[in-house]
C-alpha atoms as a PDB file:
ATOM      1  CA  UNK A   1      94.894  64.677  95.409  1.00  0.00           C
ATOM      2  CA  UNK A   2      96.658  65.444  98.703  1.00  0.00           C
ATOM      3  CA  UNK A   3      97.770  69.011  97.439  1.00  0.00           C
ATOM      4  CA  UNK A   4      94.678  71.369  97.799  1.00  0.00           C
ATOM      5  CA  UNK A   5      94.115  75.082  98.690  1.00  0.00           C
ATOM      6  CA  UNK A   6      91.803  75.971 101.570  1.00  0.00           C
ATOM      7  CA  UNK A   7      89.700  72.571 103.173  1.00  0.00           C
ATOM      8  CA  UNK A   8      88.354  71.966  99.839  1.00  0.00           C
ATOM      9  CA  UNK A   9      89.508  68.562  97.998  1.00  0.00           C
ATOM     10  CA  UNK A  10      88.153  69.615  94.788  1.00  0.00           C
ATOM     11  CA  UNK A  11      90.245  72.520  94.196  1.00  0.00           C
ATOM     12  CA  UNK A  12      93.946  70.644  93.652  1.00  0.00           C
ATOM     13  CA  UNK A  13      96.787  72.388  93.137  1.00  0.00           C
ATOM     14  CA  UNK A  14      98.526  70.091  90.753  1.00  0.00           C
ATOM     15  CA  UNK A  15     102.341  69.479  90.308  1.00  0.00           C
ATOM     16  CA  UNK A  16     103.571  71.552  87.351  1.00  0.00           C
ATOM     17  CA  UNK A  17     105.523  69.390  84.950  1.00  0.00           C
ATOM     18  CA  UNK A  18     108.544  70.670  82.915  1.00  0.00           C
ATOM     19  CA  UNK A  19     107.189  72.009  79.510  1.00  0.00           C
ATOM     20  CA  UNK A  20     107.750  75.358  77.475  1.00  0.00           C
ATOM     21  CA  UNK A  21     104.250  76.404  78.625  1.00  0.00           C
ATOM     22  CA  UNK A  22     105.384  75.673  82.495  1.00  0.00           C
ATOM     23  CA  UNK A  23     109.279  76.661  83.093  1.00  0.00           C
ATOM     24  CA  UNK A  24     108.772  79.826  83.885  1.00  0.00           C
ATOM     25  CA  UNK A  25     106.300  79.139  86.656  1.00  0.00           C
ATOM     26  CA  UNK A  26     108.885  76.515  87.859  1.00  0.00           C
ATOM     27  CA  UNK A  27     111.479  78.872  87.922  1.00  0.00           C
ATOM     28  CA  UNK A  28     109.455  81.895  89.736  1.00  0.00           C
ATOM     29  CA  UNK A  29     107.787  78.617  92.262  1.00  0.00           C
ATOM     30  CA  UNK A  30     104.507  80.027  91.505  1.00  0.00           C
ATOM     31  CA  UNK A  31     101.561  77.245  92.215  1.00  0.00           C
ATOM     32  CA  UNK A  32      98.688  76.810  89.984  1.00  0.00           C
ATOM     33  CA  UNK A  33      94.866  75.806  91.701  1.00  0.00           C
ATOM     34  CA  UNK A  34      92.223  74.370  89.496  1.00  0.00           C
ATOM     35  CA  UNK A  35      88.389  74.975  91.206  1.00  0.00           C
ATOM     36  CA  UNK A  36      86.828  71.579  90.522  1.00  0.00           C
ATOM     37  CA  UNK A  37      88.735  70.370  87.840  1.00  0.00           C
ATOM     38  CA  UNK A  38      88.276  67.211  86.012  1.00  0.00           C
ATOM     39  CA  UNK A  39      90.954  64.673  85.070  1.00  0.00           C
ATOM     40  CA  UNK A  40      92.237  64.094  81.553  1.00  0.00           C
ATOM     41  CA  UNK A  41      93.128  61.009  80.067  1.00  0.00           C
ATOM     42  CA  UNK A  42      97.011  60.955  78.024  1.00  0.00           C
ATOM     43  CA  UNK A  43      96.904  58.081  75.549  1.00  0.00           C
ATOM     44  CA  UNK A  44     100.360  57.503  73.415  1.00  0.00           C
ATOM     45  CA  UNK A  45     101.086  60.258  71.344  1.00  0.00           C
ATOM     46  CA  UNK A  46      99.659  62.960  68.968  1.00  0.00           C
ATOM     47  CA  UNK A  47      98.672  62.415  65.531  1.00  0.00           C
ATOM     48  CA  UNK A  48     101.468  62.021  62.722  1.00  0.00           C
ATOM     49  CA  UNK A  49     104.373  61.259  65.424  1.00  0.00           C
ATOM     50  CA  UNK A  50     103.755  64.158  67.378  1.00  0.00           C
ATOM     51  CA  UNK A  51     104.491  64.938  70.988  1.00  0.00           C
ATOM     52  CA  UNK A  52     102.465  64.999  73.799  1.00  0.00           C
ATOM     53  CA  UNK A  53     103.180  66.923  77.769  1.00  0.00           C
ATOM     54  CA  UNK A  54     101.291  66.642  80.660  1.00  0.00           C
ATOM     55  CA  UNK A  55     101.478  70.028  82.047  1.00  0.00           C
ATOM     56  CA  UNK A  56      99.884  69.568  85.558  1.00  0.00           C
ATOM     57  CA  UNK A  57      99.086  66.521  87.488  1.00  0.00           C
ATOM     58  CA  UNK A  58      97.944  65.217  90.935  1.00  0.00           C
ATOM     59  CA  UNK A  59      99.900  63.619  93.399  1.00  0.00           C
ATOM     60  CA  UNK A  60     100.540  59.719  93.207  1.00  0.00           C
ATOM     61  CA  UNK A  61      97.410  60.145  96.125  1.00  0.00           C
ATOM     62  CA  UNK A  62      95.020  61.799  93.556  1.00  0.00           C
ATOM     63  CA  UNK A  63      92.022  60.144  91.847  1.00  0.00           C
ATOM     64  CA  UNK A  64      89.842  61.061  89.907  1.00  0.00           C
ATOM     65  CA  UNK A  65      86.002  61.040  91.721  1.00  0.00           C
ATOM     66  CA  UNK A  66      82.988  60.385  90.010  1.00  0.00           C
ATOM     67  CA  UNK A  67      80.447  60.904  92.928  1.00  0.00           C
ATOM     68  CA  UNK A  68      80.802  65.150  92.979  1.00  0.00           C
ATOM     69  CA  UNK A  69      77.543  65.150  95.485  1.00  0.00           C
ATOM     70  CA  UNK A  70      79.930  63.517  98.053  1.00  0.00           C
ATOM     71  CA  UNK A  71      80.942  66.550 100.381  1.00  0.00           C
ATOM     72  CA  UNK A  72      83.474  63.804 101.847  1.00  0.00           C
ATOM     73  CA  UNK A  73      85.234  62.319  98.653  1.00  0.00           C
ATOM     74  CA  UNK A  74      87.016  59.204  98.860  1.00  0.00           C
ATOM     75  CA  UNK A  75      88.344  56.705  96.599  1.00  0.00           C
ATOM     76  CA  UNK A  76      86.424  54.179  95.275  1.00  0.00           C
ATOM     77  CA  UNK A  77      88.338  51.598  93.235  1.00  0.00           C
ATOM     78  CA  UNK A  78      84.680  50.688  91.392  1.00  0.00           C
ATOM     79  CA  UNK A  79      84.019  54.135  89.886  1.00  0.00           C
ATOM     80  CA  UNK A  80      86.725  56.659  90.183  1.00  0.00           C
ATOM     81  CA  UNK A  81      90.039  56.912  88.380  1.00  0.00           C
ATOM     82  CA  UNK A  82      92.971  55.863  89.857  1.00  0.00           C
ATOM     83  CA  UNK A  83      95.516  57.940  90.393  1.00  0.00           C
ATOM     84  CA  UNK A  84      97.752  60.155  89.815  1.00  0.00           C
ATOM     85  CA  UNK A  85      95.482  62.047  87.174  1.00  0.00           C
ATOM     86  CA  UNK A  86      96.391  64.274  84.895  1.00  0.00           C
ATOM     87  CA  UNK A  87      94.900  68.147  84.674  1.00  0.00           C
ATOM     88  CA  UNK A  88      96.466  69.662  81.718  1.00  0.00           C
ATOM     89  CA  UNK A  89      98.224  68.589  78.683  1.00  0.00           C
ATOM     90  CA  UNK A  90      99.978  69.608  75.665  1.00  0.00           C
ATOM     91  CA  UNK A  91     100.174  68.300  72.120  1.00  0.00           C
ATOM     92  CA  UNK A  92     102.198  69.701  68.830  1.00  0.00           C
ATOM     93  CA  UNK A  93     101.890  67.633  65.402  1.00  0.00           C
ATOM     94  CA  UNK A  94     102.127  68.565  62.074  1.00  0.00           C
ATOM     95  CA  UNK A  95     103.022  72.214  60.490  1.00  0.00           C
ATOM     96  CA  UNK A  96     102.843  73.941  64.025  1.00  0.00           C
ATOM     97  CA  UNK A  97      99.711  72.483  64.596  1.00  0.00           C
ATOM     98  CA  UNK A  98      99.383  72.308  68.837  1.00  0.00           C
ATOM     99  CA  UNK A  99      96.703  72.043  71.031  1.00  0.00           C
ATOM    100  CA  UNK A 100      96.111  72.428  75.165  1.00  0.00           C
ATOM    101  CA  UNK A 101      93.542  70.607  77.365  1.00  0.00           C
ATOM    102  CA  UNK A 102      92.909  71.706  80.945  1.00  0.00           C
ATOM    103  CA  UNK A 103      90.575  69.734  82.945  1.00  0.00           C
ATOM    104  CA  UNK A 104      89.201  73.296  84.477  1.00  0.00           C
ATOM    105  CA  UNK A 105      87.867  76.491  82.908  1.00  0.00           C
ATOM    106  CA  UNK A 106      87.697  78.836  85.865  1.00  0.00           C
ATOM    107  CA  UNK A 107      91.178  78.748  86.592  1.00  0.00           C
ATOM    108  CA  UNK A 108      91.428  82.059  84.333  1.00  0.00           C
ATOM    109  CA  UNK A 109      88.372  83.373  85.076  1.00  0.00           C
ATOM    110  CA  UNK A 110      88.443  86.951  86.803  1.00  0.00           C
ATOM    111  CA  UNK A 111      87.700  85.456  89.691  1.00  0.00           C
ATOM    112  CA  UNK A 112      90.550  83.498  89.747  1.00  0.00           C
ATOM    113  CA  UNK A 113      93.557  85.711  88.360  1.00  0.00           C
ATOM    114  CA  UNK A 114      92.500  89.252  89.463  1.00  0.00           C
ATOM    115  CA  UNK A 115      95.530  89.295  92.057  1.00  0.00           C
ATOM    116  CA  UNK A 116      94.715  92.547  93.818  1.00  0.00           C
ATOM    117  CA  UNK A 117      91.374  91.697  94.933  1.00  0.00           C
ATOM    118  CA  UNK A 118      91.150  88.354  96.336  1.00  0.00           C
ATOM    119  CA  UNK A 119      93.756  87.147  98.606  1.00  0.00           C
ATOM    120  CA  UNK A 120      92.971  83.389  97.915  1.00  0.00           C
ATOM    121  CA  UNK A 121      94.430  83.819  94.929  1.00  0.00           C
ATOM    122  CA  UNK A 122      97.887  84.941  96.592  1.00  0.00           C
ATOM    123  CA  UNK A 123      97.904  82.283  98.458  1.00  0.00           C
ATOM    124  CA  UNK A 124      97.592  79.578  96.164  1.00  0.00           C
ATOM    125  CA  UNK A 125      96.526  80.368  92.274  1.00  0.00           C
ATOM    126  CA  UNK A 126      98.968  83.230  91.941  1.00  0.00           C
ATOM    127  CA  UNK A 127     100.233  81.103  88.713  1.00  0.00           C
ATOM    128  CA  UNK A 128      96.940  81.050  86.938  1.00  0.00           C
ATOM    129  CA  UNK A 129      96.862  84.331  84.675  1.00  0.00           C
ATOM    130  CA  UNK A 130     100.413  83.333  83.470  1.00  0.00           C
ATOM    131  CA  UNK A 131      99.666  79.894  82.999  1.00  0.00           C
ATOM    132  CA  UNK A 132      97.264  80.844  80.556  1.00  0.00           C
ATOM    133  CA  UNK A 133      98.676  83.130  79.103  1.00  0.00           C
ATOM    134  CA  UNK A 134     101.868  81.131  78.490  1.00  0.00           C
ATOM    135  CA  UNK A 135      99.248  78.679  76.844  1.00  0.00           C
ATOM    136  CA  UNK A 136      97.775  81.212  74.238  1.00  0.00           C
ATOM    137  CA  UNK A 137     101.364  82.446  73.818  1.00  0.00           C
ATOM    138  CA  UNK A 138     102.496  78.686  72.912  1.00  0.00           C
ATOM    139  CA  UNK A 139      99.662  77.958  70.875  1.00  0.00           C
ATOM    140  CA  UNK A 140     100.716  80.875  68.851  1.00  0.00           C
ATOM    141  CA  UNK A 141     103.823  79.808  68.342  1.00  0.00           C
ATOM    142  CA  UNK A 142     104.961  82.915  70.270  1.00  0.00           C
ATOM    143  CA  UNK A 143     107.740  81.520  72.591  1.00  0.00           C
ATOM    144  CA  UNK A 144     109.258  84.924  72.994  1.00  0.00           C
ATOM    145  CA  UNK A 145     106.549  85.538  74.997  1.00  0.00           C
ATOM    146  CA  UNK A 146     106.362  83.033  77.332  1.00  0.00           C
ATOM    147  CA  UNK A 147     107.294  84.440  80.712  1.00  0.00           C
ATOM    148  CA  UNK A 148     105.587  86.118  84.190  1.00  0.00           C
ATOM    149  CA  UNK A 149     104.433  89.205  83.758  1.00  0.00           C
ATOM    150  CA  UNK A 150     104.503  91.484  86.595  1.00  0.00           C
ATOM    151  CA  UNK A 151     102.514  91.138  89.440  1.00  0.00           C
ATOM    152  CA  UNK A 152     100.318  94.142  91.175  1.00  0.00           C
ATOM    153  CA  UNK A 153     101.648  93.603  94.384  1.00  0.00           C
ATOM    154  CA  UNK A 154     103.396  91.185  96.544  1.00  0.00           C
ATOM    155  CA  UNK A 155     102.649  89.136  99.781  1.00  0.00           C
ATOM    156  CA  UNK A 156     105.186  89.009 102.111  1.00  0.00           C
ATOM    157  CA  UNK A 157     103.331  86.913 105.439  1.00  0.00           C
ATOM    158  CA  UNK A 158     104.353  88.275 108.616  1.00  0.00           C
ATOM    159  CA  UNK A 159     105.047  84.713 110.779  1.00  0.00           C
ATOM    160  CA  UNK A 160     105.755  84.774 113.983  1.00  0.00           C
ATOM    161  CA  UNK A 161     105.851  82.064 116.157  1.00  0.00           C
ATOM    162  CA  UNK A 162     107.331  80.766 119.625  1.00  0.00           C
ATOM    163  CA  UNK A 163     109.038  83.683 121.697  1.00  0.00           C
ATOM    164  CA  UNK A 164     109.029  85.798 119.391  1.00  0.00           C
ATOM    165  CA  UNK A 165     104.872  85.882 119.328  1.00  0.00           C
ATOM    166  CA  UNK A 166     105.460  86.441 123.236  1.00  0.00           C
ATOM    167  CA  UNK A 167     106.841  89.247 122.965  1.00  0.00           C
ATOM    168  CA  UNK A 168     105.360  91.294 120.841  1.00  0.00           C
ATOM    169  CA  UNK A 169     102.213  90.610 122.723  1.00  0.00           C
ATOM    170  CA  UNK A 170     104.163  91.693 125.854  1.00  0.00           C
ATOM    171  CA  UNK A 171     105.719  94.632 124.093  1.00  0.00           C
ATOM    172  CA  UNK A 172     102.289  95.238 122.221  1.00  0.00           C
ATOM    173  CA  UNK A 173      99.673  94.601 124.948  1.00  0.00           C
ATOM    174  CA  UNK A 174     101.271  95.385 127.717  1.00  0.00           C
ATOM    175  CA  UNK A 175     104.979  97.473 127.416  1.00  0.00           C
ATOM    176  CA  UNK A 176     103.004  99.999 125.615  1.00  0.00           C
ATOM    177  CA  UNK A 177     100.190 100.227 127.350  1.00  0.00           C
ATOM    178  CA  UNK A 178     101.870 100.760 130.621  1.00  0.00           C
ATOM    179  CA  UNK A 179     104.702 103.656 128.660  1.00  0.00           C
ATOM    180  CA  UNK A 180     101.589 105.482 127.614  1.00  0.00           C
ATOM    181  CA  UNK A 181     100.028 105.374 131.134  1.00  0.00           C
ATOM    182  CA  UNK A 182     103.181 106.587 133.207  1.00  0.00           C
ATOM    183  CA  UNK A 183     103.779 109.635 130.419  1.00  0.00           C
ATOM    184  CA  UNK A 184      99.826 110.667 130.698  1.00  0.00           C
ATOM    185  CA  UNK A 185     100.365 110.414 134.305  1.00  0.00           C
ATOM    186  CA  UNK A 186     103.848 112.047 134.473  1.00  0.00           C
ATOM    187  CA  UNK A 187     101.897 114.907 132.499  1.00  0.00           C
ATOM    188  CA  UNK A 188      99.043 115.221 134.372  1.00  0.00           C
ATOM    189  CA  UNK A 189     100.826 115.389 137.669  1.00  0.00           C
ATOM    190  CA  UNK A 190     103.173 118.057 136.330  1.00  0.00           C
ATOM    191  CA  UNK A 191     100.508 120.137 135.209  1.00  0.00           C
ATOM    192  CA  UNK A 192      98.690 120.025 138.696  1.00  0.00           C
ATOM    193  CA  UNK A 193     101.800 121.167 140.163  1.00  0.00           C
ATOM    194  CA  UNK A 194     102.173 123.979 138.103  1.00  0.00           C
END
């Protein structure tokens, strides 16, 4: 896919399709990342007319590679699927029956949802606890409570570019600097006076 987190082409962060599971991560523009994930195939619909969703999926760019030793992927059109590919899906049949595939297991391990510890996460997975735990809450049939739940803190990047960078280097390397000099000095020649 063409939408990855870090330099690493194996960690996608997949476009999140409308679904129960997904809305609010739409609405809050949270992004989801998937370490290594692996495609899933979609074929017609669930058993006994039911429905099928693709939750996340790769860009019209993404494929799905088959060589994993390659630290340079590219598509082959021999042996890897052709894109876009599909990470996660959704399927309800039946008497409540409903079932979720994800092409990735680590996107809720620790690792990969504890928020205050590992700023890769802010960056780019900070969907993935509620994404799962919209999941479980769907597959219990308890759409109540689908939502995001609070988050333990918030990133707010500082960016600062053009003139603005300028000067606050000037104001920070050198303005100050040369304040603090001509008080010390001011100071120390009032003292020898004295």
């Amino acid at each position: 896919t063409d939408s990855f987190f870090g330099n690493d082409p194996l960690t996608p962060a997949p476009k999140i399709e409308p679904h129960a599971i997904t809305e609010p991560l739409l609405e809050q523009r949270l992004t989801v990342s998937l370490p290594e994930a692996r495609s899933i195939s979609v074929k017609g619909k669930a058993p006994g007319g039911g429905s099928v969703a693709v939750l996340l999926r790769g860009s019209a760019k993404s494929w799905g590679e088959t060589d994993l030793k390659n630290k340079k992927p590219a598509f082959d059109p021999k042996t890897d699927v052709k894109g876009p590919v599909v990470f996660a899906a959704a399927a309800a049949w039946g008497r409540g029956t409903r079932l979720v595939v994800v092409g990735d297991s680590d996107f809720c391990s620790n690792g990969m949802t504890d928020l205050a510890s590992n700023p890769f996460i802010i960056a780019g997975a900070a969907g993935n606890p509620d994404f799962f735990l919209n999941a479980v809450n769907w597959l219990a049939g308890r759409k109540e409570l689908i939502s995001i739940a609070p988050k333990p803190m918030e990133l707010k990047p500082l960016e600062i570019t053009g003139p603005k960078r300028v000067s606050l280097i000037f104001v920070c390397a050198v303005l100050a600097p040369l304040v603090i000099g001509f008080i010390g000095l001011f100071v120390w020649v009032r003292r020898r006076s004295m």
